[in-house]
Protein backbone atom coordinates (compact mmCIF):
# COMPACT_ATOMS: atom_id res chain seq x y z
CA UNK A 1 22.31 49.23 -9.28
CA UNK A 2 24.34 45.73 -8.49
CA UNK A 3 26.35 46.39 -5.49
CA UNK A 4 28.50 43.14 -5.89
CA UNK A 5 30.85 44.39 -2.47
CA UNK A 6 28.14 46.31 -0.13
CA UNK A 7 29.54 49.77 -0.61
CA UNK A 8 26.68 51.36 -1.72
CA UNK A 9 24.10 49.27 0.46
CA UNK A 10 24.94 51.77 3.16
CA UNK A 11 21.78 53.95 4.09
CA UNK A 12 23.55 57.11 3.09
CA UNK A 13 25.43 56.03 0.34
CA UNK A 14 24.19 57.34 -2.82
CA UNK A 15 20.57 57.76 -2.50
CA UNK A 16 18.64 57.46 0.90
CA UNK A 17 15.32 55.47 0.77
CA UNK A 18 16.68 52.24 -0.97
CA UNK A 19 15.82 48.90 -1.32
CA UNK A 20 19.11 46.24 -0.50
CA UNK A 21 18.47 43.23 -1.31
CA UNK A 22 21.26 41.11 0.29
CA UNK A 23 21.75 38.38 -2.18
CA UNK A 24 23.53 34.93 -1.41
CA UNK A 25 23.74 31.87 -3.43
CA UNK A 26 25.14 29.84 -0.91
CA UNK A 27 22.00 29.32 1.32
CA UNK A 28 18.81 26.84 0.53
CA UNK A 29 16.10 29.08 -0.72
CA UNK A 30 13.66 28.44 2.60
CA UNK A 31 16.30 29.70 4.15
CA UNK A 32 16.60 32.97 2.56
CA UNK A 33 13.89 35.98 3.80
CA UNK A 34 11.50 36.76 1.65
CA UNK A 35 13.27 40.32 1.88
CA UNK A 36 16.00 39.31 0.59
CA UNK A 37 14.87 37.63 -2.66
CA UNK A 38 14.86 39.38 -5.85
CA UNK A 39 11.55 40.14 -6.91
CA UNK A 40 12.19 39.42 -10.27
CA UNK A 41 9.09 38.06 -12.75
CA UNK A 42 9.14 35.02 -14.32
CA UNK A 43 8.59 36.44 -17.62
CA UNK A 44 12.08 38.41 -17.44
CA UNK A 45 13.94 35.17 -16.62
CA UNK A 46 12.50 32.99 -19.20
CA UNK A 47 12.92 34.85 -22.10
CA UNK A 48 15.04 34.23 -25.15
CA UNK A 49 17.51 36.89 -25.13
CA UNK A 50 17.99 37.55 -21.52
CA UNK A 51 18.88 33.10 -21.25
CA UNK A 52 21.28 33.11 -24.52
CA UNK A 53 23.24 35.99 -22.78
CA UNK A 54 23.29 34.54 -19.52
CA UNK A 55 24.69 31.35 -20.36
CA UNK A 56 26.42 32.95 -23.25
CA UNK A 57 25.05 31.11 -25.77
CA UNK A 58 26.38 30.04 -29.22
CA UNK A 59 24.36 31.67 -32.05
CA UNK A 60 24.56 28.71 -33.66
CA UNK A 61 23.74 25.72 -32.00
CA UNK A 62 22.92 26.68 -28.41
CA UNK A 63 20.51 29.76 -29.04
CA UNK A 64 17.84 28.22 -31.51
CA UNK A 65 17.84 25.25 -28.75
CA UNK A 66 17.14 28.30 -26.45
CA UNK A 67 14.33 29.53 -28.54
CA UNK A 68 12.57 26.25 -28.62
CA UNK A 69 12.87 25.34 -25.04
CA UNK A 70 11.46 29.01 -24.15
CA UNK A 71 8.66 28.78 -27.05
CA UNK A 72 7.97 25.40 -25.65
CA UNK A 73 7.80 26.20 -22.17
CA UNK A 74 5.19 29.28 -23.24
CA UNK A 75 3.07 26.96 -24.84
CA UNK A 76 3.28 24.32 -21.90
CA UNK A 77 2.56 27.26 -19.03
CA UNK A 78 -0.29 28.30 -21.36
CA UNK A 79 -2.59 25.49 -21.49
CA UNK A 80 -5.11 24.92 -19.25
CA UNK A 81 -3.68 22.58 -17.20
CA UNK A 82 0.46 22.97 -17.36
CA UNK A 83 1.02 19.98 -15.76
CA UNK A 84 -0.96 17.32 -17.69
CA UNK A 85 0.33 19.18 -20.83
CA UNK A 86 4.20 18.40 -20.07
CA UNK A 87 2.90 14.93 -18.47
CA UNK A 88 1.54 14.72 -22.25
CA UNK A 89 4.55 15.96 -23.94
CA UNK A 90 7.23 13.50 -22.26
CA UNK A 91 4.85 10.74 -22.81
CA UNK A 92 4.12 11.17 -26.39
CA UNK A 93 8.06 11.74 -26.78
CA UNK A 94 8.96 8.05 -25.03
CA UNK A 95 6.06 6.52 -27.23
CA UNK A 96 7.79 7.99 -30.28
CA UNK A 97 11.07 6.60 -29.24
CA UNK A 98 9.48 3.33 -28.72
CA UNK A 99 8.10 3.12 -32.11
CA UNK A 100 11.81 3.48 -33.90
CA UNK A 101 12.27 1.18 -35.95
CA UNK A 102 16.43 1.44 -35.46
CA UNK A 103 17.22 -0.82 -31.91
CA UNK A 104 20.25 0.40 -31.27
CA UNK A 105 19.53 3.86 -31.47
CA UNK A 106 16.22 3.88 -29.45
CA UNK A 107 17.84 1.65 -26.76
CA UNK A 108 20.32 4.47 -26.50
CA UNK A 109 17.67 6.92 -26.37
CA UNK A 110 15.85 4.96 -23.30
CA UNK A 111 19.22 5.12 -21.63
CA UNK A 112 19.05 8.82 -22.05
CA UNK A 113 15.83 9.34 -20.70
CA UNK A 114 16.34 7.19 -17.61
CA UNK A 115 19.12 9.03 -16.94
CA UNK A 116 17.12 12.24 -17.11
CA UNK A 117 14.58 11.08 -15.05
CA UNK A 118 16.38 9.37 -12.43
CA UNK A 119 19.18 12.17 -12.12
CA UNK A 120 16.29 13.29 -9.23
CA UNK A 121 17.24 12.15 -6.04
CA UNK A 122 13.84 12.76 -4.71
CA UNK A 123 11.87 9.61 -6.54
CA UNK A 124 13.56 7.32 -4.50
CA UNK A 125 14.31 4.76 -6.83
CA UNK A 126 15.36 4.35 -10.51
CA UNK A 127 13.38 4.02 -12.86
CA UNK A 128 14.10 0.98 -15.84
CA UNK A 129 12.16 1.94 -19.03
CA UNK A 130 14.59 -1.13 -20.95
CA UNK A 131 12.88 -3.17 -18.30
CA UNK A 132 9.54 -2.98 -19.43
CA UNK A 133 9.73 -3.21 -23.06
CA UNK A 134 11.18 -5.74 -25.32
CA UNK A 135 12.29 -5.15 -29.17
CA UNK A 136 10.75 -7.69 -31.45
CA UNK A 137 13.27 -8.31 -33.89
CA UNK A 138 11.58 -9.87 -36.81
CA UNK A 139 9.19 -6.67 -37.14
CA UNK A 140 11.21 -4.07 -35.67
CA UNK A 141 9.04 -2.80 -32.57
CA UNK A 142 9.16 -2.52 -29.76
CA UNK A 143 6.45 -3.91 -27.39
CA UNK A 144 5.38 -3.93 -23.58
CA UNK A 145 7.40 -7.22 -22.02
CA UNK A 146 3.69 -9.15 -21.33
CA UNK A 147 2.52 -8.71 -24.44
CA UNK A 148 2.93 -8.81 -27.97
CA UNK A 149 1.39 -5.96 -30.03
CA UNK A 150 3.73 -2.76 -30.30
CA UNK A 151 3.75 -0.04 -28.37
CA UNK A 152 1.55 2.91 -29.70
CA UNK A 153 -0.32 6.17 -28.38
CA UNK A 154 -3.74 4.49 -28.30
CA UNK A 155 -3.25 1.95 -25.87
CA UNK A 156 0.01 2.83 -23.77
């Protein structure tokens, strides 16, 4: 039962013997007891239906993006090492972007991804993709700034 105003959390109130857990979302999480936390598994958050109704998701648009975030993250947390396969992932996605052959649009793509990585306040400074690489115009690639070959998988 969800007890959103604490009248049934009293010891007598409806059933004796219950677990309260006394829930609070304004409070860091190391500074909530361990008693209080939800003991909710993973596998019931992340989950396709239980997201798309929580953030009451369009069936459209917003729920297949749903399904592949939650089929990605399943193959991600999978893998033998989690970590180096997202490390993996992001990498071979900014490679790809690098090898567009449209300027404009992957320039507005790196702008994207810096944003995404540097809305983290914890890495302590920004982080300039745009000024490391450098389009080559005549043959529409892009290349690391020191040197001239484009940017592929094998070597960057």
């Amino acid at each position: 039962m969800i007890d959103f105003n604490g009248e049934y959390s009293k010891e007598n109130s409806i059933i004796e013997n219950k677990t309260v857990y006394k829930l609070n979302t304004n409070k860091e999480l190391k500074d909530i007891s361990e008693n209080d936390k939800l003991p909710i598994n993973e596998k019931i958050i992340i989950n396709y239906e239980v997201l798309s109704i929580l953030s009451n998701a369009t069936e459209k648009t917003q729920r297949p993006y749903i399904k592949r975030v939650v089929e990605l993250y399943d193959k991600i947390s999978k893998s033998d090492n989690p970590l180096e396969h997202f490390k993996n992932s992001i990498k071979k996605i900014i490679v790809d972007v690098l090898k567009m052959a449209n300027k404009q649009k992957a320039y507005s793509l790196i702008e994207h991804i810096e944003s995404i990585v540097n809305h983290s306040k914890n890495l302590g400074t920004n982080i300039k993709l745009r000024d490391d690489v450098d389009f080559q115009n005549t043959y529409d690639y892009f290349k690391k700034e020191d040197q001239k070959a484009p940017i592929t998988e094998e070597r960057d």
